[in-house]
PDB file of N, CA and C in Angstrom:
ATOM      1  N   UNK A   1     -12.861  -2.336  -6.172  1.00  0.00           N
ATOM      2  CA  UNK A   1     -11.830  -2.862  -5.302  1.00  0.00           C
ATOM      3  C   UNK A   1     -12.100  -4.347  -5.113  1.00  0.00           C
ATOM      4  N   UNK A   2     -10.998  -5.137  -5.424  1.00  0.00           N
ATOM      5  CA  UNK A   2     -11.157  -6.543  -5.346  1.00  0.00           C
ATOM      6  C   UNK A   2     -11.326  -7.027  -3.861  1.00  0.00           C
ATOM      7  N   UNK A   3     -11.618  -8.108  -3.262  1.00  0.00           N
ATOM      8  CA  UNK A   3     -11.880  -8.951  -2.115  1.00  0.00           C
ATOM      9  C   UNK A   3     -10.460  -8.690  -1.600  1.00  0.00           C
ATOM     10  N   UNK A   4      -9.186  -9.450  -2.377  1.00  0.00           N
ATOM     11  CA  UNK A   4      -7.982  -8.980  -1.589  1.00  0.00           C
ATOM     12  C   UNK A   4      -7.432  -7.563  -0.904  1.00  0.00           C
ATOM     13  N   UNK A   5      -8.118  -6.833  -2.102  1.00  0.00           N
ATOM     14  CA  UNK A   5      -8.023  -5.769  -1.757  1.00  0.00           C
ATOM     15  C   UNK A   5      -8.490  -4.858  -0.136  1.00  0.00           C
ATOM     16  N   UNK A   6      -9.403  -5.621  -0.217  1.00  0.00           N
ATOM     17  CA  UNK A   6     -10.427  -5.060   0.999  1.00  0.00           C
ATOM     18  C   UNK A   6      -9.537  -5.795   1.987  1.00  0.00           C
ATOM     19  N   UNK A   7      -9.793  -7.002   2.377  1.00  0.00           N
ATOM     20  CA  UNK A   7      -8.660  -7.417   2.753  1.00  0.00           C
ATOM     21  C   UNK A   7      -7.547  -6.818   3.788  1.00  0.00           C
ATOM     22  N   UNK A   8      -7.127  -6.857   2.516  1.00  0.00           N
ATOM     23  CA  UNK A   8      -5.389  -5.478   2.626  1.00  0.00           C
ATOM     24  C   UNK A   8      -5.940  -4.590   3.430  1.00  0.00           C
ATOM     25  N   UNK A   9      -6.360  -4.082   2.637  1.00  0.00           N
ATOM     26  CA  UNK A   9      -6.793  -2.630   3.559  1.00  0.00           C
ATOM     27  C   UNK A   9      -7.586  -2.789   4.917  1.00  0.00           C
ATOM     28  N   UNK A  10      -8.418  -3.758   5.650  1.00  0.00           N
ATOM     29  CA  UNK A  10      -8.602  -4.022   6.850  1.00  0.00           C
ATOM     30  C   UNK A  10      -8.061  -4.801   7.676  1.00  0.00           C
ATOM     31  N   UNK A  11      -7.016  -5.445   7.219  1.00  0.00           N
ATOM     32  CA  UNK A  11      -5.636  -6.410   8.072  1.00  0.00           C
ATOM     33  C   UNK A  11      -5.049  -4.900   8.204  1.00  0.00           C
ATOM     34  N   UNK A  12      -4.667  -3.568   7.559  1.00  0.00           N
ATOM     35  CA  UNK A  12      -3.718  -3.055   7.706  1.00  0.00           C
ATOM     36  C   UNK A  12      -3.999  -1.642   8.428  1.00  0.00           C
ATOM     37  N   UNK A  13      -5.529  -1.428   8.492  1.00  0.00           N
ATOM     38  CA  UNK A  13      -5.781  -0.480   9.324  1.00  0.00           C
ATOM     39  C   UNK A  13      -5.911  -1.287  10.768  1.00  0.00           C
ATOM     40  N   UNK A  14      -6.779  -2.500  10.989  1.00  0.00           N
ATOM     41  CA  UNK A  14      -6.710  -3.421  12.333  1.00  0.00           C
ATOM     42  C   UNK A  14      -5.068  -3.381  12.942  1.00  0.00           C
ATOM     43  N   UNK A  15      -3.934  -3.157  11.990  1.00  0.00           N
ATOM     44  CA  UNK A  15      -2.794  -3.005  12.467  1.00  0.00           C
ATOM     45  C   UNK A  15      -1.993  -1.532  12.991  1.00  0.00           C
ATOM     46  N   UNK A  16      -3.041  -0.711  11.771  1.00  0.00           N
ATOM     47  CA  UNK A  16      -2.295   0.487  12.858  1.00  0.00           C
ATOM     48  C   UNK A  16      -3.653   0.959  14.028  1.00  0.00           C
ATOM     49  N   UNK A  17      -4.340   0.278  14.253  1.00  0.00           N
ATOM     50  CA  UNK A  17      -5.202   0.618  15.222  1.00  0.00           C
ATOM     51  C   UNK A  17      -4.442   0.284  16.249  1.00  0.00           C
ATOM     52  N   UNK A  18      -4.003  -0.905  16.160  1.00  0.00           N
ATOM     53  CA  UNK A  18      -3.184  -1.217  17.502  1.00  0.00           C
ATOM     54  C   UNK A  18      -1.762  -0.596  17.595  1.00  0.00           C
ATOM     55  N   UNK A  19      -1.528  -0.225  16.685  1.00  0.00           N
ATOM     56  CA  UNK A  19      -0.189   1.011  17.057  1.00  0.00           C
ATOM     57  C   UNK A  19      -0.405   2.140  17.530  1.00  0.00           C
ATOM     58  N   UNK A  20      -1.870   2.913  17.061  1.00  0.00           N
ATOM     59  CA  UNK A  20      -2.581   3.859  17.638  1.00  0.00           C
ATOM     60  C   UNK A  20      -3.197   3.705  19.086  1.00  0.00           C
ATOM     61  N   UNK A  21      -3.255   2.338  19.633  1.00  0.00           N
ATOM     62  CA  UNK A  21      -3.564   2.161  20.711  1.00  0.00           C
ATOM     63  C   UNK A  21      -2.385   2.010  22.124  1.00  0.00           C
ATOM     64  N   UNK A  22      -1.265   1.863  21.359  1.00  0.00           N
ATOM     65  CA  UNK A  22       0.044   1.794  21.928  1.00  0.00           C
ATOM     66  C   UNK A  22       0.455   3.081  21.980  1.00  0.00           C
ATOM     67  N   UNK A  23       0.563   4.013  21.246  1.00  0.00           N
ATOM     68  CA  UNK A  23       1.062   5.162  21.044  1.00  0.00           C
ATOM     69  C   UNK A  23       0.215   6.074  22.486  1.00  0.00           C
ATOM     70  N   UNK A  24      -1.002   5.359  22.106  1.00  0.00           N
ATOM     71  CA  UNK A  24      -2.249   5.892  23.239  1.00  0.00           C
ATOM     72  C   UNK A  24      -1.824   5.416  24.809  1.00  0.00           C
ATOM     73  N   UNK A  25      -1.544   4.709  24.966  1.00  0.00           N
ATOM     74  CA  UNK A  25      -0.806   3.833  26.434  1.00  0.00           C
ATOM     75  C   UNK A  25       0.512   4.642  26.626  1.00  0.00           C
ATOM     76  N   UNK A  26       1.095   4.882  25.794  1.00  0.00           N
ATOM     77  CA  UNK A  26       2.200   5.903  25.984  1.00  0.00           C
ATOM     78  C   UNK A  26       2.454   7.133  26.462  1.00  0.00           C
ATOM     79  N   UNK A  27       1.631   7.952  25.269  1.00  0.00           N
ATOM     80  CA  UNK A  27       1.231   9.365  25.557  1.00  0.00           C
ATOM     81  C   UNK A  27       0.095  10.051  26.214  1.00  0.00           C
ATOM     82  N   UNK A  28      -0.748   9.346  26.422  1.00  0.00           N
ATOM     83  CA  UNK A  28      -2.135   9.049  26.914  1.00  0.00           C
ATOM     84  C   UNK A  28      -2.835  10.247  25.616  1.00  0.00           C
ATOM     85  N   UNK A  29      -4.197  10.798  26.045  1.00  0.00           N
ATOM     86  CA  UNK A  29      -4.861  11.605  25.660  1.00  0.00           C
ATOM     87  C   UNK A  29      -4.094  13.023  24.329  1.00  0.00           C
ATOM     88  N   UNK A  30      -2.578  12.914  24.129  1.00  0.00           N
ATOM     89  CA  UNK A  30      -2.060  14.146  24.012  1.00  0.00           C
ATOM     90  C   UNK A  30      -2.472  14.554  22.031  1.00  0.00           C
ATOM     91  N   UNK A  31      -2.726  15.461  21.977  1.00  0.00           N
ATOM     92  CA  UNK A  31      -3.235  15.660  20.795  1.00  0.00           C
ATOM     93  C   UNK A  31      -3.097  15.297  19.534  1.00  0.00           C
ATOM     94  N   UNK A  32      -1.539  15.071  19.448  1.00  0.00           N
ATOM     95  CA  UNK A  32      -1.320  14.351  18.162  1.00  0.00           C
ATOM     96  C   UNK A  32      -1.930  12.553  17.968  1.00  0.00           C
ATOM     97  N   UNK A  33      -1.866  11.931  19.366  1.00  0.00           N
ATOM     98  CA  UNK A  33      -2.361  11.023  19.300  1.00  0.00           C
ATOM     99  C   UNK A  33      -4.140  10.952  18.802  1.00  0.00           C
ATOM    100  N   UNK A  34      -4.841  12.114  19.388  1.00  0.00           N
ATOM    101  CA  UNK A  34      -6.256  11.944  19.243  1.00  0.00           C
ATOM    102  C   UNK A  34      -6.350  12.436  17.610  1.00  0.00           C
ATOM    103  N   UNK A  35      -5.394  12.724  17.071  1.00  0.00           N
ATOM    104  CA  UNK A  35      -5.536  13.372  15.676  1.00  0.00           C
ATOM    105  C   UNK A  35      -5.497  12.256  14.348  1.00  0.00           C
ATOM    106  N   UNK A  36      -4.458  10.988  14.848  1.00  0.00           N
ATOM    107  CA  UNK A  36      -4.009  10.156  14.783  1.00  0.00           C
ATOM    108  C   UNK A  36      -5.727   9.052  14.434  1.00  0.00           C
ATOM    109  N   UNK A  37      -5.997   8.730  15.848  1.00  0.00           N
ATOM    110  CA  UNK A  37      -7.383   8.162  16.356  1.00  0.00           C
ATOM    111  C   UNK A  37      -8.544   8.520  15.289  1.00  0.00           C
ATOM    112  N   UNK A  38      -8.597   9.713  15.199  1.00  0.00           N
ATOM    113  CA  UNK A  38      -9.672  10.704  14.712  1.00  0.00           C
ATOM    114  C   UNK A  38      -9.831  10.156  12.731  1.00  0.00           C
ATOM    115  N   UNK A  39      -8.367  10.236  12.269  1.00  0.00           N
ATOM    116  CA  UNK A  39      -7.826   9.740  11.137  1.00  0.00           C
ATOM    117  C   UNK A  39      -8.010   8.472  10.785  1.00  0.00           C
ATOM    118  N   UNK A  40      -7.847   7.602  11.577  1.00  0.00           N
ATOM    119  CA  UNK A  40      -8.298   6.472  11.802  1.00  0.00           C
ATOM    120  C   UNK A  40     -10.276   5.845  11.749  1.00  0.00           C
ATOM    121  N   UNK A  41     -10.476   6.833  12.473  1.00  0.00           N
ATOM    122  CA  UNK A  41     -11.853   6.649  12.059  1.00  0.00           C
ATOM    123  C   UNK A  41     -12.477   6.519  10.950  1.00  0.00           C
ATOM    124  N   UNK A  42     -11.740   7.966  10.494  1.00  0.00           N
ATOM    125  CA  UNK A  42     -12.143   8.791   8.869  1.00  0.00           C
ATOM    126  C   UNK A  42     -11.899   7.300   7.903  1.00  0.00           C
ATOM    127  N   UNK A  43     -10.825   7.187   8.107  1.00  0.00           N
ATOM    128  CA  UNK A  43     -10.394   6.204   7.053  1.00  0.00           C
ATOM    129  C   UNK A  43     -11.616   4.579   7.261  1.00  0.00           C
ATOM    130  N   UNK A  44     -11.361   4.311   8.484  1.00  0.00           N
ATOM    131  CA  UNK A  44     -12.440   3.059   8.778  1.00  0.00           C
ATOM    132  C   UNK A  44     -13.865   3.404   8.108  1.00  0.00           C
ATOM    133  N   UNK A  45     -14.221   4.347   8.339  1.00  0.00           N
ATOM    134  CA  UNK A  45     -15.859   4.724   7.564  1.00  0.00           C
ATOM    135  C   UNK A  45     -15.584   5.201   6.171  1.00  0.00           C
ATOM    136  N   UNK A  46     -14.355   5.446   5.405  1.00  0.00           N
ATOM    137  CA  UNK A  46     -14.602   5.771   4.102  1.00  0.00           C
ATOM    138  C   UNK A  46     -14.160   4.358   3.451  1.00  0.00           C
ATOM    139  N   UNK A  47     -13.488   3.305   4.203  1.00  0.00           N
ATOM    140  CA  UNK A  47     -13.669   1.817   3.517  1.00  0.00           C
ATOM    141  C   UNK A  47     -14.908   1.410   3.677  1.00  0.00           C
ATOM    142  N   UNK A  48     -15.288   0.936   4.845  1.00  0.00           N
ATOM    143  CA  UNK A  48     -16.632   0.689   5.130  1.00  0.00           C
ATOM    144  C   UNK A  48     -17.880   1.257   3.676  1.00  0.00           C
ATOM    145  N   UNK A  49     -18.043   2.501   3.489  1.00  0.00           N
ATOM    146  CA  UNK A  49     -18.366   3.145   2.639  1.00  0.00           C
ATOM    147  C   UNK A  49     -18.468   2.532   1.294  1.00  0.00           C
ATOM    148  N   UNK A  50     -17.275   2.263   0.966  1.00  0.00           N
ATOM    149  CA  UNK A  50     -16.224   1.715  -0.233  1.00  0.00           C
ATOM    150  C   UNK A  50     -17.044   0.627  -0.719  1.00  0.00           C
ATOM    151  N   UNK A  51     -16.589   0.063   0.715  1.00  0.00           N
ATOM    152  CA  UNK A  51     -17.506  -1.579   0.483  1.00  0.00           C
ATOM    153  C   UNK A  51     -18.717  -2.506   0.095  1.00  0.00           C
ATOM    154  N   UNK A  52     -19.494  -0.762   0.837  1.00  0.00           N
ATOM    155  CA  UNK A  52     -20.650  -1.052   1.062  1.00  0.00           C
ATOM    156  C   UNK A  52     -21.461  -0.218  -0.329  1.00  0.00           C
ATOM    157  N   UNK A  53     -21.129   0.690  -1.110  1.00  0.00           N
ATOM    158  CA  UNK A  53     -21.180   1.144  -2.170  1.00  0.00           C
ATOM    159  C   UNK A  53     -20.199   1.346  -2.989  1.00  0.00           C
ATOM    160  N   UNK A  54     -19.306   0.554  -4.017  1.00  0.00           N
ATOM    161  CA  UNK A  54     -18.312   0.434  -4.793  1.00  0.00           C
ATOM    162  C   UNK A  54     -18.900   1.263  -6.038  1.00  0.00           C
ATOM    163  N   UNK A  55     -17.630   2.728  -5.837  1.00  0.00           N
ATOM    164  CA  UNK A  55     -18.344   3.164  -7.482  1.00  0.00           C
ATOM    165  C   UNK A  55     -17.882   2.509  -8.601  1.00  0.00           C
ATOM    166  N   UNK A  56     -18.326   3.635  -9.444  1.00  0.00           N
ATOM    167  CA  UNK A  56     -17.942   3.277 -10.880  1.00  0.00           C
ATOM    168  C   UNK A  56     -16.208   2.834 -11.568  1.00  0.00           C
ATOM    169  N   UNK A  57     -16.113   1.510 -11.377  1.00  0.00           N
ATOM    170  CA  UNK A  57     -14.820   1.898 -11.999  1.00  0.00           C
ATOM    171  C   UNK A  57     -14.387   2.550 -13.144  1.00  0.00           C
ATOM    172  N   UNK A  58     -12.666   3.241 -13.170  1.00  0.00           N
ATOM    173  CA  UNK A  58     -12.454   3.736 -14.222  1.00  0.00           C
ATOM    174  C   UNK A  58     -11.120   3.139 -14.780  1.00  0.00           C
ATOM    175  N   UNK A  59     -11.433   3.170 -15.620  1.00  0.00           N
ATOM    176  CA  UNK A  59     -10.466   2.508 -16.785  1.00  0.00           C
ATOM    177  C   UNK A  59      -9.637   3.834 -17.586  1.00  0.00           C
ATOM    178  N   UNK A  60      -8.007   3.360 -17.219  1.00  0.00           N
ATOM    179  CA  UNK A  60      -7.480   4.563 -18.047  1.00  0.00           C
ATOM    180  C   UNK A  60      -6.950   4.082 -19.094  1.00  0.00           C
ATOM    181  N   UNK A  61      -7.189   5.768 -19.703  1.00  0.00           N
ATOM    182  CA  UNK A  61      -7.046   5.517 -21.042  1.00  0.00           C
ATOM    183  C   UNK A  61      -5.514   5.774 -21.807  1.00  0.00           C
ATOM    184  N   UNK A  62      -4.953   5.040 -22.792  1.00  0.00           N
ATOM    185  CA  UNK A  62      -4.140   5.624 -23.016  1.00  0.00           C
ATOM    186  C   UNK A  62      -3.993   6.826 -23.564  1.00  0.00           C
ATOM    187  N   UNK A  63      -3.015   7.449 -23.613  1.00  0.00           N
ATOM    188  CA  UNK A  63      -2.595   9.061 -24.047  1.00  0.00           C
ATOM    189  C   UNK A  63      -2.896   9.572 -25.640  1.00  0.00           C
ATOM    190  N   UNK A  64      -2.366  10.514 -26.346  1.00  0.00           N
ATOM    191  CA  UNK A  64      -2.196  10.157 -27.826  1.00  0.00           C
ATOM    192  C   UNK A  64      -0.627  10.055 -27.853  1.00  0.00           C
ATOM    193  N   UNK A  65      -1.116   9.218 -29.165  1.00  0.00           N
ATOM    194  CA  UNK A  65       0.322   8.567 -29.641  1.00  0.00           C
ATOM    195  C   UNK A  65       0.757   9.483 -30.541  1.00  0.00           C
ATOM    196  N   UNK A  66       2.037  10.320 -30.441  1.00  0.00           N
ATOM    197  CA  UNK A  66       2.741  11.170 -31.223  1.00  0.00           C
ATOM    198  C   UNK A  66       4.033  10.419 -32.305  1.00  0.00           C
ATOM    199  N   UNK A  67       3.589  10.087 -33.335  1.00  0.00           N
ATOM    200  CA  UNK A  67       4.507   9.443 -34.022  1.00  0.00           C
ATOM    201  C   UNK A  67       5.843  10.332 -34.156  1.00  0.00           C
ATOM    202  N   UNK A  68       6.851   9.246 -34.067  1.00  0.00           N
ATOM    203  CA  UNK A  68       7.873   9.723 -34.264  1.00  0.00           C
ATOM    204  C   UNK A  68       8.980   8.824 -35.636  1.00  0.00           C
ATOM    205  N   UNK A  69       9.215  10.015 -36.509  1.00  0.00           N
ATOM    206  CA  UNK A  69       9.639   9.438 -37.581  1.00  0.00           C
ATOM    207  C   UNK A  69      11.041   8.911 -37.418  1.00  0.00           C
ATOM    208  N   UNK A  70      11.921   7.683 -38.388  1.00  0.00           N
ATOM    209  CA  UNK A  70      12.885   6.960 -37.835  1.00  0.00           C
ATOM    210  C   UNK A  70      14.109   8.091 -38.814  1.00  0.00           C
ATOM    211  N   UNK A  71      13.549   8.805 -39.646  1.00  0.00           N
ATOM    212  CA  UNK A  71      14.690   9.229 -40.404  1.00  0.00           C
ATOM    213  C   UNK A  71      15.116  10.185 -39.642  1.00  0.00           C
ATOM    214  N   UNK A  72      16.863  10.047 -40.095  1.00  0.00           N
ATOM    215  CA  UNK A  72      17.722  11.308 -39.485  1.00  0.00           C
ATOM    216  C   UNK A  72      16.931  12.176 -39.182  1.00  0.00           C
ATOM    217  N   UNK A  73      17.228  13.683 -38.217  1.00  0.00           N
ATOM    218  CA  UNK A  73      17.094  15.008 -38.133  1.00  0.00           C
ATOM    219  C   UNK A  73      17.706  15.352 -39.009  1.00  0.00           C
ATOM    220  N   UNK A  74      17.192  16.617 -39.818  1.00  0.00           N
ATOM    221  CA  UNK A  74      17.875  17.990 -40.465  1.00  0.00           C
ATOM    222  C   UNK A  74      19.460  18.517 -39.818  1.00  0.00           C
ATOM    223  N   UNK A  75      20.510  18.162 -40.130  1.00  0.00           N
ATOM    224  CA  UNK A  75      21.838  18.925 -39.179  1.00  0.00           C
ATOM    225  C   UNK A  75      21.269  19.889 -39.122  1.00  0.00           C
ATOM    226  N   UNK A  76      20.389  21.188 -40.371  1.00  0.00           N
ATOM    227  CA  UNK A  76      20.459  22.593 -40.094  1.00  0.00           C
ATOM    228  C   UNK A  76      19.574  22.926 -38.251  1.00  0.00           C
ATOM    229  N   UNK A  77      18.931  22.351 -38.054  1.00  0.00           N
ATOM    230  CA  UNK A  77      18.163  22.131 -37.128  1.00  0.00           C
ATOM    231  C   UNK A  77      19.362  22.425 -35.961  1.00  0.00           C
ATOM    232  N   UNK A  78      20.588  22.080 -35.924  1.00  0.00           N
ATOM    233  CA  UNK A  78      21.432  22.465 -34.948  1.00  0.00           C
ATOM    234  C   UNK A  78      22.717  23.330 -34.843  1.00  0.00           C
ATOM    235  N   UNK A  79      22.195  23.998 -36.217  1.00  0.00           N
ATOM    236  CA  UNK A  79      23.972  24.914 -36.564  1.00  0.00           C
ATOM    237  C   UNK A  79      22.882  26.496 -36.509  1.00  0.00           C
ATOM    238  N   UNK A  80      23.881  26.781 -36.011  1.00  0.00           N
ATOM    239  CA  UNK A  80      23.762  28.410 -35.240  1.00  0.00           C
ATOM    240  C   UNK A  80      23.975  29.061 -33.966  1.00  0.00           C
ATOM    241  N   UNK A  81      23.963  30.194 -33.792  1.00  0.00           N
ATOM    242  CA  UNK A  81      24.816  30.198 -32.393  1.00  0.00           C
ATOM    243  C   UNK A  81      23.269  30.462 -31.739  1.00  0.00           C
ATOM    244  N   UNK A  82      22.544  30.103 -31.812  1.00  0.00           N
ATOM    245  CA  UNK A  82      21.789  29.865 -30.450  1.00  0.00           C
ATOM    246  C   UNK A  82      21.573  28.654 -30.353  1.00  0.00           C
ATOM    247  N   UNK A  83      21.752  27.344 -30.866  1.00  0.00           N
ATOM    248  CA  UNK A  83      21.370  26.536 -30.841  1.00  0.00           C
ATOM    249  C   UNK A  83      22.884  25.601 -29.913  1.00  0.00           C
ATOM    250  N   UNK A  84      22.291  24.607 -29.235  1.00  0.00           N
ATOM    251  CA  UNK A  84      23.015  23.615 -28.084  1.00  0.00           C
ATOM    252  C   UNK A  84      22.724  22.387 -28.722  1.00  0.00           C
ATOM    253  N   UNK A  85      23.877  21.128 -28.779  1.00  0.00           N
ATOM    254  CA  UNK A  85      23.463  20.207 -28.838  1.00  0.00           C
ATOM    255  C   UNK A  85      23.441  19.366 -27.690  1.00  0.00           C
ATOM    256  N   UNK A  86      22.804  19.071 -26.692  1.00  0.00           N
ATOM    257  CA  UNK A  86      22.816  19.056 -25.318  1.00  0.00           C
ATOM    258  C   UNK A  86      23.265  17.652 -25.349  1.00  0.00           C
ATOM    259  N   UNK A  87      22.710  17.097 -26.226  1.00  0.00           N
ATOM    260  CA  UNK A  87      23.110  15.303 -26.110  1.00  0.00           C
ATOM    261  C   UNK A  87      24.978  15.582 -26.360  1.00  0.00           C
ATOM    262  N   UNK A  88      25.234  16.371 -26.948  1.00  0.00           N
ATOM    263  CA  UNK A  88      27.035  16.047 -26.370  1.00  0.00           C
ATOM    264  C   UNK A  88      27.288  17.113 -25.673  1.00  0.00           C
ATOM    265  N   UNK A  89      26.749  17.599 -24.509  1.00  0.00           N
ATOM    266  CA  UNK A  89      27.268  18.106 -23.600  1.00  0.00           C
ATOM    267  C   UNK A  89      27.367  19.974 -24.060  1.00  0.00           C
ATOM    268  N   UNK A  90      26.762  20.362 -24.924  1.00  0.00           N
ATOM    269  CA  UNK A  90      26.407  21.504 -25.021  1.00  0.00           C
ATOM    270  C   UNK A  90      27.915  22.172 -26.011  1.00  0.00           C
ATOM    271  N   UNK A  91      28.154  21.430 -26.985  1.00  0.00           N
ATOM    272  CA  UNK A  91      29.415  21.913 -27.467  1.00  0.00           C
ATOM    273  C   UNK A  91      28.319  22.796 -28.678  1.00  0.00           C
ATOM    274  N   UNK A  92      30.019  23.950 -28.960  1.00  0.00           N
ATOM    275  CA  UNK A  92      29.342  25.228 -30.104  1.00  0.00           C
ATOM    276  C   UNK A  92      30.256  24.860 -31.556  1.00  0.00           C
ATOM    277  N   UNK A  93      29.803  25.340 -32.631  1.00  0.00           N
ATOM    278  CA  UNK A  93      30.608  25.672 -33.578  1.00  0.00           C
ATOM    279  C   UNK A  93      30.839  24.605 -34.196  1.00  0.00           C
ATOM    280  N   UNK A  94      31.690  24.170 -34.796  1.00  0.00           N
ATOM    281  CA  UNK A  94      31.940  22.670 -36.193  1.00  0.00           C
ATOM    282  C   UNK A  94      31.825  21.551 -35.363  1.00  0.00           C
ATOM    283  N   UNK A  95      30.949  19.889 -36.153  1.00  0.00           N
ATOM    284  CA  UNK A  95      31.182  18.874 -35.545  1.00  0.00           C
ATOM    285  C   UNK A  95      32.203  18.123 -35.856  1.00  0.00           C
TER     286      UNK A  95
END
């Protein structure tokens, strides 16, 4: 996690602390608020954490690449009665 990053993320919990502290002036003690609080903590000590031991980054990888060939499809590939051609709207029988 970059410097801005950290940052971010402690300008923006310092901000809902004080919404959590408003919410708290409001409702006083009532449970959803202390659940709220409680969450708040969690999150403050798993940055803290973060910070203070940054794991391993990971780097993703791309997928496999399934080539796809440029020549036409086979028509037979779409004549028969079980077969749909969905790209025009699911029509049956002669094109």
């Amino acid at each position: 996690m970059t410097t801005t990053e950290m940052q971010d993320l402690q300008r923006t919990m310092a901000h809902l602390r004080q919404c959590v502290g408003a919410l708290r002036t409001r409702y006083g003690k009532a449970a959803a608020v202390e659940r709220l609080s409680n969450d708040l903590d969690r999150l403050e000590i798993d940055a803290r954490d973060l910070s203070e031991r940054p794991p391993i980054e990971v780097h993703a990888r791309a997928g496999e690449r399934i080539p796809v060939p440029d020549a036409p499809y086979d028509d037979a590939l779409f004549r028969g009665p079980d077969c749909d051609d969905e790209g025009l709207g699911g029509l049956h029988g002669e094109r």
